[in-house]
C-alpha atoms as a PDB file:
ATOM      1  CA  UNK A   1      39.368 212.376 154.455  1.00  0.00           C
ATOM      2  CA  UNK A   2      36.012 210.543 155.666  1.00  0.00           C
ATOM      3  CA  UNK A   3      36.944 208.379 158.792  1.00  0.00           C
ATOM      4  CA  UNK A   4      34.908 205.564 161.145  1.00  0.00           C
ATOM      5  CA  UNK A   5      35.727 204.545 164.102  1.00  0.00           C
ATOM      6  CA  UNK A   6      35.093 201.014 165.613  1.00  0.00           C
ATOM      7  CA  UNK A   7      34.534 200.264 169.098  1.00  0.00           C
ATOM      8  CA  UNK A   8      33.779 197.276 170.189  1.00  0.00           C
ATOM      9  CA  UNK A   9      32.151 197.745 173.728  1.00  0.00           C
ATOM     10  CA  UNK A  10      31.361 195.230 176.357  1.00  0.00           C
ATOM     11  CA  UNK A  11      30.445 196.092 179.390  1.00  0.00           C
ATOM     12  CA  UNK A  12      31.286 199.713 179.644  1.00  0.00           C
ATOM     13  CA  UNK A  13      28.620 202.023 180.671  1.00  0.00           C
ATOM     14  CA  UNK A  14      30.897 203.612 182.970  1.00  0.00           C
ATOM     15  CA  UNK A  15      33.128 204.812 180.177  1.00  0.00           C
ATOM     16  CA  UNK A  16      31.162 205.517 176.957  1.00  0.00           C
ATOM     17  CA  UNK A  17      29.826 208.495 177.511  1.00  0.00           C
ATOM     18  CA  UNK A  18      33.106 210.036 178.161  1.00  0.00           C
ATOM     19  CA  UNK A  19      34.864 208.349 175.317  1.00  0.00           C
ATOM     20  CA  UNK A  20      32.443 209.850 173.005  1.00  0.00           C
ATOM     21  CA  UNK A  21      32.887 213.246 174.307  1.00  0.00           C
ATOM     22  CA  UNK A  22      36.960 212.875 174.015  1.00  0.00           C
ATOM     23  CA  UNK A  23      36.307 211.671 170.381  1.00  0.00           C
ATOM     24  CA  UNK A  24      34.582 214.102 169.001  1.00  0.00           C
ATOM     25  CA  UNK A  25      36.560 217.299 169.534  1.00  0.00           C
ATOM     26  CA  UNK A  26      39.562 215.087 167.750  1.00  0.00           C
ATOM     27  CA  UNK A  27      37.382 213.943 164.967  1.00  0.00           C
ATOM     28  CA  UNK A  28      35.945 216.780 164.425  1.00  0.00           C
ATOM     29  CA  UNK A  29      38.832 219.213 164.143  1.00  0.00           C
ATOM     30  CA  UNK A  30      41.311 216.728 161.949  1.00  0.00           C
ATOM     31  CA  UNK A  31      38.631 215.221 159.540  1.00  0.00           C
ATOM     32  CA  UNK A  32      36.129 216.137 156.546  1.00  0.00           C
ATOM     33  CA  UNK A  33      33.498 214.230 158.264  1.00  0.00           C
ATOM     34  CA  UNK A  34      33.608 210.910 160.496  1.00  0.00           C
ATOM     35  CA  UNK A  35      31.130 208.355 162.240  1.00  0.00           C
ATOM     36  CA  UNK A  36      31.462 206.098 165.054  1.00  0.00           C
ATOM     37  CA  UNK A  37      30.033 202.337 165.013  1.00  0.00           C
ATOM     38  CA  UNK A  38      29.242 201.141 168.884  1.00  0.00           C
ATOM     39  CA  UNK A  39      29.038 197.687 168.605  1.00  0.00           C
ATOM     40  CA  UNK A  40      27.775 196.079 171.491  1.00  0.00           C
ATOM     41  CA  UNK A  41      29.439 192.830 172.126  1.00  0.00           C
ATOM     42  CA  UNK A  42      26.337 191.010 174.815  1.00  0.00           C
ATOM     43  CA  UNK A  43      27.037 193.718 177.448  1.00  0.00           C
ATOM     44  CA  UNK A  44      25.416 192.842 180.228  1.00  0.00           C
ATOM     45  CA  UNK A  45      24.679 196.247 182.019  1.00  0.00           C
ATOM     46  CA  UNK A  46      23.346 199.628 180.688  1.00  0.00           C
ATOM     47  CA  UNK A  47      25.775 199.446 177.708  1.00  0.00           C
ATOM     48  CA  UNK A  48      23.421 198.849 174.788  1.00  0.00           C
ATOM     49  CA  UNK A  49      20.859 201.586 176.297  1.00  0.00           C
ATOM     50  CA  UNK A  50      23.618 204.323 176.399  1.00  0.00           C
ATOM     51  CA  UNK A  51      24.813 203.401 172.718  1.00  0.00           C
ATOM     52  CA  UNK A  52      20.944 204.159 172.153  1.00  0.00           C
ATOM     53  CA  UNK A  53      20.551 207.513 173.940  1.00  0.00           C
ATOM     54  CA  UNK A  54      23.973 208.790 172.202  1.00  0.00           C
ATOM     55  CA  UNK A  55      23.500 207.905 168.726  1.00  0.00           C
ATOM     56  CA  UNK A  56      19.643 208.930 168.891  1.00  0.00           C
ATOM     57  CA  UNK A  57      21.409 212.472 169.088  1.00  0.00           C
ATOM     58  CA  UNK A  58      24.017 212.574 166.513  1.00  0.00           C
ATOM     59  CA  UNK A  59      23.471 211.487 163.456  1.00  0.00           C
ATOM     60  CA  UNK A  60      27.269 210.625 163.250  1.00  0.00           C
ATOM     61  CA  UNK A  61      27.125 207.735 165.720  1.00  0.00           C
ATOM     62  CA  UNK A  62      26.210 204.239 165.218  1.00  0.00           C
ATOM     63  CA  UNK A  63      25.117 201.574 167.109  1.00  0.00           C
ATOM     64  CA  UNK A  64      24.566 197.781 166.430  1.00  0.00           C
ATOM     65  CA  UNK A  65      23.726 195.358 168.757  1.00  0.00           C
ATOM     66  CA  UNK A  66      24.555 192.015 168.876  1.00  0.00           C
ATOM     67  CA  UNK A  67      22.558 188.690 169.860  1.00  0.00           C
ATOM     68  CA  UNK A  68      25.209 187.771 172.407  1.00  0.00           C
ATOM     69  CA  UNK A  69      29.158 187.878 172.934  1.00  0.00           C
ATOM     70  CA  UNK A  70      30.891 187.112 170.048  1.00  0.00           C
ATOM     71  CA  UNK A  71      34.261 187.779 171.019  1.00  0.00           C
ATOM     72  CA  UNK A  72      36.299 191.323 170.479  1.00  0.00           C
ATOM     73  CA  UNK A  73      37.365 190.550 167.331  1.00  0.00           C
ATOM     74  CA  UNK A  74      34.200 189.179 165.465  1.00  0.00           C
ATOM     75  CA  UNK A  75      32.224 192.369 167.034  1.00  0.00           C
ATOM     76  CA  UNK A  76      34.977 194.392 165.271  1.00  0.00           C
ATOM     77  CA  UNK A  77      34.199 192.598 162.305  1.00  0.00           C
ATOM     78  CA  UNK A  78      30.691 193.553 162.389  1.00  0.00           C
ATOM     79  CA  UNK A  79      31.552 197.240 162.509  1.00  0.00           C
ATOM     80  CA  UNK A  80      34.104 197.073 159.990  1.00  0.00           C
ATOM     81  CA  UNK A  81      31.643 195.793 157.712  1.00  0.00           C
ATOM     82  CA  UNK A  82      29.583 198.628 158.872  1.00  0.00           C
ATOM     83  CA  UNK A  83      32.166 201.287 158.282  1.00  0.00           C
ATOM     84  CA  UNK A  84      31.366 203.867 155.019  1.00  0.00           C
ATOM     85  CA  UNK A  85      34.252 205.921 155.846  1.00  0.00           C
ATOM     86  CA  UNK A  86      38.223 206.097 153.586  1.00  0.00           C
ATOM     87  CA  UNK A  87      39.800 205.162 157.013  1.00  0.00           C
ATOM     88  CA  UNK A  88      38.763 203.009 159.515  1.00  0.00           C
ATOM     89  CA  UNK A  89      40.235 203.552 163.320  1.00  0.00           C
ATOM     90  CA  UNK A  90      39.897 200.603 165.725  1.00  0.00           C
ATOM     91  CA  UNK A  91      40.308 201.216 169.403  1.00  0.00           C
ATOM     92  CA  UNK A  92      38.786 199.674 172.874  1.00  0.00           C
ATOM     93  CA  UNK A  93      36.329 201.013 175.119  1.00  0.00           C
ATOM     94  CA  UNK A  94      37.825 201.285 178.447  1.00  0.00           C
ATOM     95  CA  UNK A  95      39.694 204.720 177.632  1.00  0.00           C
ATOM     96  CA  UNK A  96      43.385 203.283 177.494  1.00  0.00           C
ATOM     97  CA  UNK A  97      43.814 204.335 173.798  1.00  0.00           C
ATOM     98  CA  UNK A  98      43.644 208.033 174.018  1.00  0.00           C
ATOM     99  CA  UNK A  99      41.708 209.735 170.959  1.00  0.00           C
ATOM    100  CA  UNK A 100      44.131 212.193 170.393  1.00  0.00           C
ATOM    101  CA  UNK A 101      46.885 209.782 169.322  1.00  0.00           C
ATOM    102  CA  UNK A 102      44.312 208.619 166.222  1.00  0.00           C
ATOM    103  CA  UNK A 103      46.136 211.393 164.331  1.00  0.00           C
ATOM    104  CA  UNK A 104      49.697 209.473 164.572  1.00  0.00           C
ATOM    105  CA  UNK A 105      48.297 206.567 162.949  1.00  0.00           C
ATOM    106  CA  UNK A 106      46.532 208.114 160.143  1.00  0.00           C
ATOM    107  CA  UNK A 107      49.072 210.356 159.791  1.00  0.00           C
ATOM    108  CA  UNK A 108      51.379 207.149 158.362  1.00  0.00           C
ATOM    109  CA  UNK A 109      48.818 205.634 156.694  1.00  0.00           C
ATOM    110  CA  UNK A 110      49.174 208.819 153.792  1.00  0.00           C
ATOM    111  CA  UNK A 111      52.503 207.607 153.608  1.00  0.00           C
ATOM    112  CA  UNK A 112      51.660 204.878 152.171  1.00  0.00           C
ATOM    113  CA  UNK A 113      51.130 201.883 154.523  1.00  0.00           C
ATOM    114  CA  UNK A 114      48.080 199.741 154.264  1.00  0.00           C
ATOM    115  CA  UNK A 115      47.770 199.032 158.118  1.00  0.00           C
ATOM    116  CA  UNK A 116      49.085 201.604 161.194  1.00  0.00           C
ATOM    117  CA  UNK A 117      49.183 200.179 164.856  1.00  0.00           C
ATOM    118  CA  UNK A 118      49.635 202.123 167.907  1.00  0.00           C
ATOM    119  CA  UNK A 119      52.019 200.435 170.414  1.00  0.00           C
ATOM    120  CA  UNK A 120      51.939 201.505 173.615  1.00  0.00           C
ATOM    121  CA  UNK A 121      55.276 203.391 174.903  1.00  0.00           C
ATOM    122  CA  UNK A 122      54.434 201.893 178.366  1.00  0.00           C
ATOM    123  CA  UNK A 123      51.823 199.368 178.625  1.00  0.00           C
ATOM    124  CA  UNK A 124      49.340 199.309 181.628  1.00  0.00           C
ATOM    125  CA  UNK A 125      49.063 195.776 182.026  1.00  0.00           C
ATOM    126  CA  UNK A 126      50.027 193.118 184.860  1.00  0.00           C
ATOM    127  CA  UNK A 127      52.916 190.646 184.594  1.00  0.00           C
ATOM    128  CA  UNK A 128      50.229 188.374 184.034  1.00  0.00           C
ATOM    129  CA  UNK A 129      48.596 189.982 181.194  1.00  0.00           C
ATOM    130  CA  UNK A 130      51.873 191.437 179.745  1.00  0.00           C
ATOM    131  CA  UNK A 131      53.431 187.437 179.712  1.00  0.00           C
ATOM    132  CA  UNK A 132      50.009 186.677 177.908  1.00  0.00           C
ATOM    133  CA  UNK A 133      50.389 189.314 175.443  1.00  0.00           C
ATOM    134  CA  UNK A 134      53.813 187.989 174.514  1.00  0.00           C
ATOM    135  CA  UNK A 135      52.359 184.403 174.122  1.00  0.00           C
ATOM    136  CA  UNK A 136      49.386 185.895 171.910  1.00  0.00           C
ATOM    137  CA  UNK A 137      52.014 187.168 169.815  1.00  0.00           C
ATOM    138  CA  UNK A 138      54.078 184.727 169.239  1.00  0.00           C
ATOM    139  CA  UNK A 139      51.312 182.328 168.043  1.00  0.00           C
ATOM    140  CA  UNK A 140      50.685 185.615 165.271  1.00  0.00           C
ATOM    141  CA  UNK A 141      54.283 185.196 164.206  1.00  0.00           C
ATOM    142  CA  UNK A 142      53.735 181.902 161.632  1.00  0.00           C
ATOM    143  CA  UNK A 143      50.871 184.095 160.244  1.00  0.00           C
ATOM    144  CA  UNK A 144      51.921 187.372 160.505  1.00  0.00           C
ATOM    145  CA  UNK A 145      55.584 187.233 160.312  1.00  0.00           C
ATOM    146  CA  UNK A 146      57.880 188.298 163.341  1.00  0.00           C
ATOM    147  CA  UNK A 147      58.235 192.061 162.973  1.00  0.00           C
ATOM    148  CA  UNK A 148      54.498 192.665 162.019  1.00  0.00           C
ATOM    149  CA  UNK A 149      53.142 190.678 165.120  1.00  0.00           C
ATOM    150  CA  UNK A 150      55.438 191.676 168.303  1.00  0.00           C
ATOM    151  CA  UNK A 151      54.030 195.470 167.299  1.00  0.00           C
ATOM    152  CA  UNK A 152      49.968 194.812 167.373  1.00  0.00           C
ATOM    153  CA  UNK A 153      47.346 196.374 169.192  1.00  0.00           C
ATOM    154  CA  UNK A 154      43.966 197.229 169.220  1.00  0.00           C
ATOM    155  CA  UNK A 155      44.641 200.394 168.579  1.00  0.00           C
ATOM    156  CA  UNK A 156      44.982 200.535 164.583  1.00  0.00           C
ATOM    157  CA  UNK A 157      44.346 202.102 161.441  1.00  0.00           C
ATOM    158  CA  UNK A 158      43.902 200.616 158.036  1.00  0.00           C
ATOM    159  CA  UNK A 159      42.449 201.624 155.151  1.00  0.00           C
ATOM    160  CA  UNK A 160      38.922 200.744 154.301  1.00  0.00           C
ATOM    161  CA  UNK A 161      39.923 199.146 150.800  1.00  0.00           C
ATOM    162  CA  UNK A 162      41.256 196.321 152.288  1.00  0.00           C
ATOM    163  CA  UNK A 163      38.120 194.635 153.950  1.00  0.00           C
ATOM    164  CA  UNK A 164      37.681 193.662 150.280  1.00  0.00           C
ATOM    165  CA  UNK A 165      40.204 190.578 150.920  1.00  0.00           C
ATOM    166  CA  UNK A 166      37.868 188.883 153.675  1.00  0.00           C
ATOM    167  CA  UNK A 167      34.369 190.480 152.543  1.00  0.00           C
ATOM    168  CA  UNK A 168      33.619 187.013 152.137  1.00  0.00           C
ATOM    169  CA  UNK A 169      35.226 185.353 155.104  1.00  0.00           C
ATOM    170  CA  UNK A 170      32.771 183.599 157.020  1.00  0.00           C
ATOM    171  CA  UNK A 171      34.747 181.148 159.585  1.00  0.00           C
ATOM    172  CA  UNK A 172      33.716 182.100 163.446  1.00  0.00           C
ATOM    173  CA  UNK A 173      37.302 182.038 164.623  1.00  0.00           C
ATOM    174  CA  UNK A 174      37.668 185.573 164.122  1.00  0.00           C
ATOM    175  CA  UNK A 175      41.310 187.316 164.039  1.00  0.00           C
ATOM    176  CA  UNK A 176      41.209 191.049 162.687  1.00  0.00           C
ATOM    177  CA  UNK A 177      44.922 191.160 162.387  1.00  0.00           C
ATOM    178  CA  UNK A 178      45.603 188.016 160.679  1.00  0.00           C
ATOM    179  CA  UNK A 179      42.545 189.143 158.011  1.00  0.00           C
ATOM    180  CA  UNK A 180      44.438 192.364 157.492  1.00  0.00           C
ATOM    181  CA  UNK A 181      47.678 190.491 155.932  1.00  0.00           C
ATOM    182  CA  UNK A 182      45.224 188.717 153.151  1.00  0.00           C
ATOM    183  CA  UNK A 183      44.782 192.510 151.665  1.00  0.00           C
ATOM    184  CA  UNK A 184      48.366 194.218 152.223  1.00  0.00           C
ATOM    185  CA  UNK A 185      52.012 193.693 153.875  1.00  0.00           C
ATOM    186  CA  UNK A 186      52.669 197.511 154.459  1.00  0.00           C
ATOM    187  CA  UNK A 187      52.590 197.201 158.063  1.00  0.00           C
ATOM    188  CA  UNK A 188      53.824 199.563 160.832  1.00  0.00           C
ATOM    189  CA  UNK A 189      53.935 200.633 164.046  1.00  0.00           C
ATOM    190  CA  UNK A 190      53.729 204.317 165.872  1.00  0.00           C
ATOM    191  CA  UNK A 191      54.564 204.649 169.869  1.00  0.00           C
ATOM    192  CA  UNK A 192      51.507 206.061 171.503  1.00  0.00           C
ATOM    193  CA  UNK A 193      50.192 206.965 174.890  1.00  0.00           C
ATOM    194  CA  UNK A 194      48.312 204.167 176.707  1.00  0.00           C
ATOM    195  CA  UNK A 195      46.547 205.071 179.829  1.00  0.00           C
ATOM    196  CA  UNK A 196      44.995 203.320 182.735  1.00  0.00           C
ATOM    197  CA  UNK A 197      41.882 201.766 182.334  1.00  0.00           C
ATOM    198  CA  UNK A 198      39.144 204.669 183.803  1.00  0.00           C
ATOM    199  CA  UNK A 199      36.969 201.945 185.731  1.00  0.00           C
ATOM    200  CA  UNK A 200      37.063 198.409 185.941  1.00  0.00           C
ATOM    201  CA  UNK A 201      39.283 195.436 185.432  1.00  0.00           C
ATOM    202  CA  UNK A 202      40.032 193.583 182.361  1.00  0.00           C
ATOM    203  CA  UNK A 203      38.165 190.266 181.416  1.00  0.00           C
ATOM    204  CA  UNK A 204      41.230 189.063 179.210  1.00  0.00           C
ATOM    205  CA  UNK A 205      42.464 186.694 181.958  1.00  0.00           C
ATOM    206  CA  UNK A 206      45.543 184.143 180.709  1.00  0.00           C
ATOM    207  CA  UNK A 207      42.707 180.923 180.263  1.00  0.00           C
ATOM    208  CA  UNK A 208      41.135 183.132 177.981  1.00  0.00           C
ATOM    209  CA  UNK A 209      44.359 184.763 176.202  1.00  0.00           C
ATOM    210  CA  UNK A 210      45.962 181.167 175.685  1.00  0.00           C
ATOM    211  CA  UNK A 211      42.691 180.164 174.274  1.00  0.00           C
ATOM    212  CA  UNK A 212      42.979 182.357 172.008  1.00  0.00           C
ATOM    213  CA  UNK A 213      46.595 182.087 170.583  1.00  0.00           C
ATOM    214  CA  UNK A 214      45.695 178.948 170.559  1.00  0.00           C
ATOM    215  CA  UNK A 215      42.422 179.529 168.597  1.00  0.00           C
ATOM    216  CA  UNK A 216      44.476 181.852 165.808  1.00  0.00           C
ATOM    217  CA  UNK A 217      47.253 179.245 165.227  1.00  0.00           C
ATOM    218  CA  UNK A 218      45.295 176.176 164.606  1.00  0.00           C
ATOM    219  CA  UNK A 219      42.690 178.519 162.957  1.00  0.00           C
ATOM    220  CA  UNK A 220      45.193 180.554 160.372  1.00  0.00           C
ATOM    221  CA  UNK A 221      47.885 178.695 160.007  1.00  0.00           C
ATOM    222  CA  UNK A 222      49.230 174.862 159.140  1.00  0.00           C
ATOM    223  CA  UNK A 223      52.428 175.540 161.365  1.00  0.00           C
ATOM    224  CA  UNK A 224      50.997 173.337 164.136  1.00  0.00           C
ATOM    225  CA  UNK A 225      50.288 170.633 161.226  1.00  0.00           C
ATOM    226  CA  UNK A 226      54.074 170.656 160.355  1.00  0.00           C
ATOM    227  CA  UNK A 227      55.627 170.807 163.484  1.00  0.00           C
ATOM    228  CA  UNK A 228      54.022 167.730 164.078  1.00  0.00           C
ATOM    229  CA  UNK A 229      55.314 166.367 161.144  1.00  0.00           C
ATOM    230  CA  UNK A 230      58.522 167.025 161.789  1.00  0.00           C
ATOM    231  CA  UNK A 231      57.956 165.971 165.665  1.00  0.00           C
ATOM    232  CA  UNK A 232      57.007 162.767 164.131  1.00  0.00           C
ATOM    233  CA  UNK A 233      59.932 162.157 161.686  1.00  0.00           C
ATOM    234  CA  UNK A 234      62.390 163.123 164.476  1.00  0.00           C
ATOM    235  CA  UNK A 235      61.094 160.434 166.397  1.00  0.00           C
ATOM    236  CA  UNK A 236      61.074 158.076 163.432  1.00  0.00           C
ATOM    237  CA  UNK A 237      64.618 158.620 163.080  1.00  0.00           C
ATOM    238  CA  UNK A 238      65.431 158.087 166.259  1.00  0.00           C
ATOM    239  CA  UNK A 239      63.281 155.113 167.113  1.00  0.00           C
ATOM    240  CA  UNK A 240      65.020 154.009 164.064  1.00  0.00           C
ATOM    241  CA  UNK A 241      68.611 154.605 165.410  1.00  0.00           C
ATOM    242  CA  UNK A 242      68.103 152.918 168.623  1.00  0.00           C
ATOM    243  CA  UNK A 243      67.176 149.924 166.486  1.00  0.00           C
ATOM    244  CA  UNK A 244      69.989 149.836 164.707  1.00  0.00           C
ATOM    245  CA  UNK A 245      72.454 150.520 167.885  1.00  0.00           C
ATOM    246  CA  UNK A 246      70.367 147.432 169.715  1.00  0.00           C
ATOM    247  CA  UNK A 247      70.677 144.982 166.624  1.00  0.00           C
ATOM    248  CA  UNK A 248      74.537 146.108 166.132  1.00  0.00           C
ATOM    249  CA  UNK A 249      75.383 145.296 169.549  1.00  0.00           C
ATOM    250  CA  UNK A 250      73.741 141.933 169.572  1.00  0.00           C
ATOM    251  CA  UNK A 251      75.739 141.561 166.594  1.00  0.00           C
ATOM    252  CA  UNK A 252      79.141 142.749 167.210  1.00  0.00           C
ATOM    253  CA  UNK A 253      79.036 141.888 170.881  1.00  0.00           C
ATOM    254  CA  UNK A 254      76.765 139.318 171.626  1.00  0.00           C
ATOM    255  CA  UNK A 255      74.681 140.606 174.027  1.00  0.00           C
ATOM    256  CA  UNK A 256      71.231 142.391 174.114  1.00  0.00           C
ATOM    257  CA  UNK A 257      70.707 145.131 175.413  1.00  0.00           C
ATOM    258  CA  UNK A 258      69.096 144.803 179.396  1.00  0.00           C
ATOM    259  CA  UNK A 259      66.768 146.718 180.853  1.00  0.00           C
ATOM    260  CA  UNK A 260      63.039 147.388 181.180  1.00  0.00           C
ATOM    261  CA  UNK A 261      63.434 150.625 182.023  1.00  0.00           C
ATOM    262  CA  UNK A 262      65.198 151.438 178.734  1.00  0.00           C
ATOM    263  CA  UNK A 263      62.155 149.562 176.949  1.00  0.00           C
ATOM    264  CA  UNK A 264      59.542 151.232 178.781  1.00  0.00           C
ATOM    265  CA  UNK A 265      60.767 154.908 178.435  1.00  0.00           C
ATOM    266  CA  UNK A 266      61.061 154.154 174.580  1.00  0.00           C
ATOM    267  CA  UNK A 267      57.548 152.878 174.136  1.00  0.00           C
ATOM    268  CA  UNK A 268      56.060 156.228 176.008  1.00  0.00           C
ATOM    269  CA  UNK A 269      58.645 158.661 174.308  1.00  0.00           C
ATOM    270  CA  UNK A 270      56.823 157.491 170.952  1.00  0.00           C
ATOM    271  CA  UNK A 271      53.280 156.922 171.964  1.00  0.00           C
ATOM    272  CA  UNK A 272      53.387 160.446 173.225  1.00  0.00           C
ATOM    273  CA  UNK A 273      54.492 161.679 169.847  1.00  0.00           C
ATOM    274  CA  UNK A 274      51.814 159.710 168.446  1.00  0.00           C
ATOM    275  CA  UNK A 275      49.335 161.360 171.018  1.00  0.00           C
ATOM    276  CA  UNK A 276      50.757 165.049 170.016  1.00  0.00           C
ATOM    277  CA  UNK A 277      50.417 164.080 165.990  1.00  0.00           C
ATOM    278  CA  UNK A 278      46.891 163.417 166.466  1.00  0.00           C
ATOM    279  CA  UNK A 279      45.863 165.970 168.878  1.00  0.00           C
ATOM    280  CA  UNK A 280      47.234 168.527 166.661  1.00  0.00           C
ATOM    281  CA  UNK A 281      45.051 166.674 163.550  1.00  0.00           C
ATOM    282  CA  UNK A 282      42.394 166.604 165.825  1.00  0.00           C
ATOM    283  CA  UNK A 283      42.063 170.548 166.302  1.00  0.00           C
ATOM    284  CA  UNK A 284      41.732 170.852 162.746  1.00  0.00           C
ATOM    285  CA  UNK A 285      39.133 168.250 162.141  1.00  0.00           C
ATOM    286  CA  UNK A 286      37.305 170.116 164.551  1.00  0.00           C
ATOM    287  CA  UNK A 287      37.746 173.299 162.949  1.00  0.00           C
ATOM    288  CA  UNK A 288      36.359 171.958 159.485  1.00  0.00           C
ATOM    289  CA  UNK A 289      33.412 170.529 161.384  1.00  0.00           C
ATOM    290  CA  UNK A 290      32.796 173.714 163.151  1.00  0.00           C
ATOM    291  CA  UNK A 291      33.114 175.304 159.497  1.00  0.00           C
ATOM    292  CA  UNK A 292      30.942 173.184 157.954  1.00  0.00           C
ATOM    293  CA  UNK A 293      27.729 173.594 160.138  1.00  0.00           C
ATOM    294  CA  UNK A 294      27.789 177.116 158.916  1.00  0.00           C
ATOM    295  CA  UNK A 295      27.143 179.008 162.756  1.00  0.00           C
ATOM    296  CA  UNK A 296      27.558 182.663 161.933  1.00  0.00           C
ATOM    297  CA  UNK A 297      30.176 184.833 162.915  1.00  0.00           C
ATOM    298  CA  UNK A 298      27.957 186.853 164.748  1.00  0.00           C
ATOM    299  CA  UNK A 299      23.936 188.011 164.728  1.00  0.00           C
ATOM    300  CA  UNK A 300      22.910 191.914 165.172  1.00  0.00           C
ATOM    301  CA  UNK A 301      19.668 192.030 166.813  1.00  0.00           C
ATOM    302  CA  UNK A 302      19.471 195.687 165.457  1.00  0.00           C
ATOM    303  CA  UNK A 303      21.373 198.770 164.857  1.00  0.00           C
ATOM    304  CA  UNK A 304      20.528 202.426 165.537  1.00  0.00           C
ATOM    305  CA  UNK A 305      21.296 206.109 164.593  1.00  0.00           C
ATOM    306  CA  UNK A 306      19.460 209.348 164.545  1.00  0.00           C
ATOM    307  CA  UNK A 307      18.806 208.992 160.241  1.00  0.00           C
ATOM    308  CA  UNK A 308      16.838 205.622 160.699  1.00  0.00           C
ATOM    309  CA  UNK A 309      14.537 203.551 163.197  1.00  0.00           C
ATOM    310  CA  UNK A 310      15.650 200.603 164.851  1.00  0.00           C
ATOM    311  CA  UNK A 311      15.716 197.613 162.148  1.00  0.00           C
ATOM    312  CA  UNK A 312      15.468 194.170 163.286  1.00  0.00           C
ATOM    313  CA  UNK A 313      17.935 192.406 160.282  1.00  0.00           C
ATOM    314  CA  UNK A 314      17.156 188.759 158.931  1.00  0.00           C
ATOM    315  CA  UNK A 315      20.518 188.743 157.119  1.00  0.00           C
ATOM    316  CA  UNK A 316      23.489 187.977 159.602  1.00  0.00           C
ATOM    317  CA  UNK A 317      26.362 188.087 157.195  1.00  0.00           C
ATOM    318  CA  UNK A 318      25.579 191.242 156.002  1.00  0.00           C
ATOM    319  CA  UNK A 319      25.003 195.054 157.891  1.00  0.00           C
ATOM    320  CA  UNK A 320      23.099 197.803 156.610  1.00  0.00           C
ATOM    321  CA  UNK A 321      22.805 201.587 157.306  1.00  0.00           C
END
């Protein structure tokens, strides 16, 4: 079995090196043959010039470079698209996903599942992070379905056949998982190890974690759309009730129905409804506007291995070897 390896890196030029050197006894030992794609996701330190130096020595290591920071998924992207191997193995750069776990999760994938994610047994994360992480997850749900999202992780398998269902997919709201459920539903989970980061702290604060549920919801889904929907029809109805309970008490009894207070609360209880229905429409105007201007999901400023100089590419929806 050929496999490829993804790492999206950012940042890491205290870690690289090392992960390389834990990868390659693993690779080596359980697989035919096997390359790993760097991608370099706008690191601002040595990053890019260490992907250089390694893969300038082994012809089994890739690197591509983009423009600027994309994002973690939509660098994945780019080396998935990159990937010539049966298997591809996606995993972070900061040395919490330990290489010799990849074996689990290919290991299930000959059983017969399309997509294999490591969960951690114990995660290394804050209370912070961790209540994040639950959040991020269940905004996947109305995509992914509940089972298939409270198990994700970085750290997955999947077989290579199924890039074929968003080889054409060109929206810059980028979310790997969600992509994966357009080409199978054979989804499943392994316990792994997951150890502390080796240097560093994370860059996944909670602004940028809610941004990004909130980016995948409104992005892959219409759930928001119909929740406000039915927000609105609730309201309806019950705007609708209090009408009818303030004209049949004028008519039964005589009297109105007193109170400002009463009028006032009613008018804001709807107009914020109102407000909610169209900020929710709003985020998806946006998102066809973004669409339609066509920005790419990413730009490579070059890639690099030991079998071919440094190519400057023209084409940013496309990689080549």
């Amino acid at each position: 079995m050929q496999i490829s390896v993804v790492v999206p890196v950012y940042n890491s030029q205290a870690t690289l090196e090392l992960l390389i050197n834990k990868l390659k006894p693993v690779l080596s030992e359980l697989y035919s043959s096997y390359e790993i794609i760097l991608v370099n996701d706008g690191s601002s330190d040595r990053s890019i010039d260490i992907i250089e130096s390694i893969a300038s020595q082994d012809h089994r290591i890739m690197g591509i470079d983009l423009m600027r920071n994309y994002g973690q998924h939509n660098a994945l992207l780019a080396g998935i698209r990159a990937a010539s191997g049966d298997v591809i193995v996606t995993m972070d750069d900061d040395l919490q996903h330990p290489p010799e776990e990849i074996p689990k999760l290919t290991e299930m994938l000959a059983r017969g599942y399309g997509v294999v994610y490591g969960t951690p047994a114990k995660a290394e994360h804050n209370t912070l992070r961790l209540l994040a992480s639950h959040l991020t997850k269940m905004m996947l749900q109305s995509s992914m379905g509940a089972d298939n999202a409270r198990n994700i992780s970085a750290f997955r398998a999947f077989k290579t056949e199924l890039r074929q269902a968003f080889a054409d997919y060109k929206n810059p709201y980028v979310n790997l998982d969600v992509l994966l459920t357009w080409g199978t539903r054979k989804f499943t989970h392994v316990p792994v190890k997951h150890d502390p980061r080796h240097s560093g702290q994370t860059t996944y604060t909670l602004a940028k974690l809610i941004n990004h549920a909130l980016n995948m919801v409104t992005g892959f889904s219409t759930a928001p759309l119909r929740i406000a929907s039915v927000t609105g029809i609730g309201f309806t109805i019950l705007g609708a009730a209090l009408l009818v309970y303030v004209i049949g008490r004028f008519l039964i009894q005589g009297v109105a129905v007193p109170g400002f207070v009463f009028l006032a609360s009613t008018i804001l209880l709807f107009s914020g409804a109102q407000m909610f229905a169209l900020g929710i429409m709003g985020e998806y105007l946006a998102r066809i506007f973004v669409r339609n201007i066509d920005r790419p999901i990413y730009t490579i400023r070059e890639n690099c291995n030991s079998h071919m100089q440094t190519s400057r590419l023209t084409d940013n929806k496309q990689l080549t070897k």
